[in-house]
C-alpha atoms as a PDB file:
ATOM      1  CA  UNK A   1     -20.641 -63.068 147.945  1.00  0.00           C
ATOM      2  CA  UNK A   2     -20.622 -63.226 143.950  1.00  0.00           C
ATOM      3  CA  UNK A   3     -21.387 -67.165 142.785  1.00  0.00           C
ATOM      4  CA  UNK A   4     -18.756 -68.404 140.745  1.00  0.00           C
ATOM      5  CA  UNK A   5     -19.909 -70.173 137.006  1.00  0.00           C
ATOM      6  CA  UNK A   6     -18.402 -73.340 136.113  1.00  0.00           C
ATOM      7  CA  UNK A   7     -16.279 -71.029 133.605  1.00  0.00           C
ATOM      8  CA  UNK A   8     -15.297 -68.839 136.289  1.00  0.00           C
ATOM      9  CA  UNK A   9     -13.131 -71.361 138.043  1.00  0.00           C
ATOM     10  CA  UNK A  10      -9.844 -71.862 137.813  1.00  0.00           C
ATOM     11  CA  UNK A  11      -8.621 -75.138 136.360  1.00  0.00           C
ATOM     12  CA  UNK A  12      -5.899 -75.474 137.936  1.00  0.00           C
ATOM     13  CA  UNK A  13      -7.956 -75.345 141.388  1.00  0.00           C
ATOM     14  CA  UNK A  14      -9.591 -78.622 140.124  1.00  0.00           C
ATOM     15  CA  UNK A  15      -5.992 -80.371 139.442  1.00  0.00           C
ATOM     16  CA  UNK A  16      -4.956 -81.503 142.936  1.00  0.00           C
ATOM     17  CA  UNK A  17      -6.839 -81.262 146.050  1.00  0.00           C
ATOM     18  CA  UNK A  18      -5.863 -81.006 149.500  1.00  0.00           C
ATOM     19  CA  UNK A  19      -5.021 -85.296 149.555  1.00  0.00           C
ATOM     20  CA  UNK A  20      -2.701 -84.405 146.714  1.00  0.00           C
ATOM     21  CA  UNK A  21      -5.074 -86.261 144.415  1.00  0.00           C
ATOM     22  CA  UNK A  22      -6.921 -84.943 141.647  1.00  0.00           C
ATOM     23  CA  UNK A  23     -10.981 -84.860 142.298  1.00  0.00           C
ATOM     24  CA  UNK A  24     -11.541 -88.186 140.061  1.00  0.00           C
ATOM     25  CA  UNK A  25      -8.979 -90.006 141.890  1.00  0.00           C
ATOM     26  CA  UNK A  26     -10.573 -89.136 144.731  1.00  0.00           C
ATOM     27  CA  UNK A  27     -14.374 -89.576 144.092  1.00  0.00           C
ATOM     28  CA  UNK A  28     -13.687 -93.172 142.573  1.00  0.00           C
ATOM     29  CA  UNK A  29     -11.271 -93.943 146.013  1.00  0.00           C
ATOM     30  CA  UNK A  30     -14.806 -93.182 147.681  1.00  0.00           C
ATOM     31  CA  UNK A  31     -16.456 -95.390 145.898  1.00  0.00           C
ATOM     32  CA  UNK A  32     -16.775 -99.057 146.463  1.00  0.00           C
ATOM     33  CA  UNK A  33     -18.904-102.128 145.896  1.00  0.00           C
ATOM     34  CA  UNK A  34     -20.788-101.220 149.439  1.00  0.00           C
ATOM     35  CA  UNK A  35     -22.245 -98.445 147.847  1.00  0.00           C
ATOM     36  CA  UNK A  36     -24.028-100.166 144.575  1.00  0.00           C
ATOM     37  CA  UNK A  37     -27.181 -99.911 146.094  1.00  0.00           C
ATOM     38  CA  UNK A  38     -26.751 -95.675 145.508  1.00  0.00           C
ATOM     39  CA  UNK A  39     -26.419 -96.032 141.594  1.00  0.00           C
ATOM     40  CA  UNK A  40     -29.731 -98.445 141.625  1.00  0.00           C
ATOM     41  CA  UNK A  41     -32.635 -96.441 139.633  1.00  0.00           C
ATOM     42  CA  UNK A  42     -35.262 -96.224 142.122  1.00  0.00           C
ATOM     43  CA  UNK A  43     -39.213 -95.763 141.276  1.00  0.00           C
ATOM     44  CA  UNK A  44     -41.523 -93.956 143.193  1.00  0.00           C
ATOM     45  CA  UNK A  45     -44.963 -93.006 143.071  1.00  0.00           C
ATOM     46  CA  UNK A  46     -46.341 -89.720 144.543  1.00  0.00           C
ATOM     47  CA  UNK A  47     -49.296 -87.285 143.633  1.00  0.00           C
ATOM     48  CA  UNK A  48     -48.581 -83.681 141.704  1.00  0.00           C
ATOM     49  CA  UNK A  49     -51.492 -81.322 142.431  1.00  0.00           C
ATOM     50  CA  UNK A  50     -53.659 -84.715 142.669  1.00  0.00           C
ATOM     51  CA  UNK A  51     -52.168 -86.210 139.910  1.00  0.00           C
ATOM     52  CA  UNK A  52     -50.553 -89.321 139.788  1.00  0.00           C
ATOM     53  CA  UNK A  53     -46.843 -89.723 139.130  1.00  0.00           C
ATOM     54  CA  UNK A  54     -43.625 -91.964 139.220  1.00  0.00           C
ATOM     55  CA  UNK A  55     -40.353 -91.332 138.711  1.00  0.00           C
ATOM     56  CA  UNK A  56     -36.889 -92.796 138.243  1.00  0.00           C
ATOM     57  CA  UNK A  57     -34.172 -91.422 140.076  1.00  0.00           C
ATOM     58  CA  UNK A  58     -30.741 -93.204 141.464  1.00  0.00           C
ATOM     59  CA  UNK A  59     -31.338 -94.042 144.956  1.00  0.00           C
ATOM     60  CA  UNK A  60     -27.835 -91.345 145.878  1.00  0.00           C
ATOM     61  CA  UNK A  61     -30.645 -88.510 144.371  1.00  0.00           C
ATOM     62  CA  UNK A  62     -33.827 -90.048 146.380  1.00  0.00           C
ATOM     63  CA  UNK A  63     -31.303 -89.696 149.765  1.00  0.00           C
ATOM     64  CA  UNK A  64     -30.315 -86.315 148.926  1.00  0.00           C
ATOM     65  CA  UNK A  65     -34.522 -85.505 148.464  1.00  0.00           C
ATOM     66  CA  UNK A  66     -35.277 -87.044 151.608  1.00  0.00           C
ATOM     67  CA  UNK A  67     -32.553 -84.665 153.051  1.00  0.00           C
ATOM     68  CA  UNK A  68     -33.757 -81.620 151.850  1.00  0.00           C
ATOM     69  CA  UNK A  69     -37.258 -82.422 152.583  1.00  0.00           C
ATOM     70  CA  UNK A  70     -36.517 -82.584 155.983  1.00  0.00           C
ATOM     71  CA  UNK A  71     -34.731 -79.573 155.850  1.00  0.00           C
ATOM     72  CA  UNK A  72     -38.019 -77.740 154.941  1.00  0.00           C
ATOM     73  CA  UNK A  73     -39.664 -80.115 157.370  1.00  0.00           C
ATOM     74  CA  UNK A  74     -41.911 -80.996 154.186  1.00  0.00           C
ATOM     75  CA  UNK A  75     -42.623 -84.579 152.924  1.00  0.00           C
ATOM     76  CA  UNK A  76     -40.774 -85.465 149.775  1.00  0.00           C
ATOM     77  CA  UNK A  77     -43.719 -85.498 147.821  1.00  0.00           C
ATOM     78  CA  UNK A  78     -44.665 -82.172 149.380  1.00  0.00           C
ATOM     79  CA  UNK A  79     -40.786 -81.256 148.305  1.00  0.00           C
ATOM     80  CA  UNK A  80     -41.129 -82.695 144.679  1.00  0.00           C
ATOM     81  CA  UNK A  81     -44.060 -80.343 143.838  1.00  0.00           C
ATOM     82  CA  UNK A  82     -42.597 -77.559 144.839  1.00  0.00           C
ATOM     83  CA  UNK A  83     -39.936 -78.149 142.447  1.00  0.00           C
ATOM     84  CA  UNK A  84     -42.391 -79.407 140.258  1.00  0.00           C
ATOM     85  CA  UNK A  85     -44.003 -76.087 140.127  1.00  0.00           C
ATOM     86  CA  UNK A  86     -40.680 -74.291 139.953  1.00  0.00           C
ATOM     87  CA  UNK A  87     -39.588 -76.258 136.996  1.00  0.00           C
ATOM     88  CA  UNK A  88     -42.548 -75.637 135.166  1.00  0.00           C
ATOM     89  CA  UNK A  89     -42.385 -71.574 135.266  1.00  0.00           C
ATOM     90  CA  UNK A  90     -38.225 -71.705 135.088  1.00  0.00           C
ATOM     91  CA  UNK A  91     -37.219 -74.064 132.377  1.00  0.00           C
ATOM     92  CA  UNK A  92     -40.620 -76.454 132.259  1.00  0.00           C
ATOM     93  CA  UNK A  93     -37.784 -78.950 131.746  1.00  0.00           C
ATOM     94  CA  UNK A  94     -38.503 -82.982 132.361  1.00  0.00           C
ATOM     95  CA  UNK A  95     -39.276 -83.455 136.284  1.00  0.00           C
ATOM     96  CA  UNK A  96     -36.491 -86.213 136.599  1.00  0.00           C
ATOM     97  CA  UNK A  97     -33.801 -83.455 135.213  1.00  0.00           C
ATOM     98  CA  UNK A  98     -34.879 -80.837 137.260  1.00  0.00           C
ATOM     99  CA  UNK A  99     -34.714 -82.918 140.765  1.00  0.00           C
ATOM    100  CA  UNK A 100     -31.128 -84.087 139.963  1.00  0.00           C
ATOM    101  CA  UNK A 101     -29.879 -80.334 138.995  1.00  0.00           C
ATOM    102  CA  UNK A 102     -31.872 -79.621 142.680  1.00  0.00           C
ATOM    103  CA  UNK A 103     -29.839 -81.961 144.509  1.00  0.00           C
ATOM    104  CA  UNK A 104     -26.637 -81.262 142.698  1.00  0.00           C
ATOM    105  CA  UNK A 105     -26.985 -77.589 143.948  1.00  0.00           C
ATOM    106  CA  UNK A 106     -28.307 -78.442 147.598  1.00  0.00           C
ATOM    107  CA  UNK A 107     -24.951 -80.482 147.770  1.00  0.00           C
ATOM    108  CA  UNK A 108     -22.753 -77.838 146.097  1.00  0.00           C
ATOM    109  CA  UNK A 109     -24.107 -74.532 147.812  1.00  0.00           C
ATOM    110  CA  UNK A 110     -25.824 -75.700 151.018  1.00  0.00           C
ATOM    111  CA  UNK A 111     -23.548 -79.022 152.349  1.00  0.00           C
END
């Protein structure tokens, strides 16, 4: 199976969806005041490689994280270095950026 780019896709896929609404229309019909507490930023501290660290993340990423990490039946900490470490030899991109990316592409190739 080939992955398909952002470019790659038809945009006329993206215009209605099996409801008959477009995808905006539907993501803000899922959204309601019950779920505030998912855009709150969130702090946590962990250790890096002994290191002490925090870092700001909605709380709809830190779910996603907690997810995964039990997926790999690691902690999240334990989860968050490993990307840590990936990050730093792929893109050595700010740690924040690289765990939303993460969870955007657990939830778009593996959910």
């Amino acid at each position: 199976m080939n992955a398909t780019s952002a470019t790659d896709v038809d945009s006329n896929d993206l215009d209605v969806g099996v409801s008959g609404q477009k995808p905006l229309d539907r993501l803000f019909g899922l959204c309601n005041v019950d779920q505030q507490a998912e855009f709150e930023p969130e702090r946590r501290s962990l250790r890096i490689h002994g290191h002490s660290t925090t870092i700001r993340l909605e709380r709809a990423y830190w779910t996603v994280l907690e997810i995964l990490a039990g997926e790999e039946d690691l902690t999240v900490a334990a989860l968050v270095t490993r990307i840590h470490d990936h990050c730093q030899t792929a893109n050595e991109k700010n740690l924040a950026s690289c765990l939303r990316v993460v969870c955007l592409k657990f939830i778009n190739i593996c959910t």
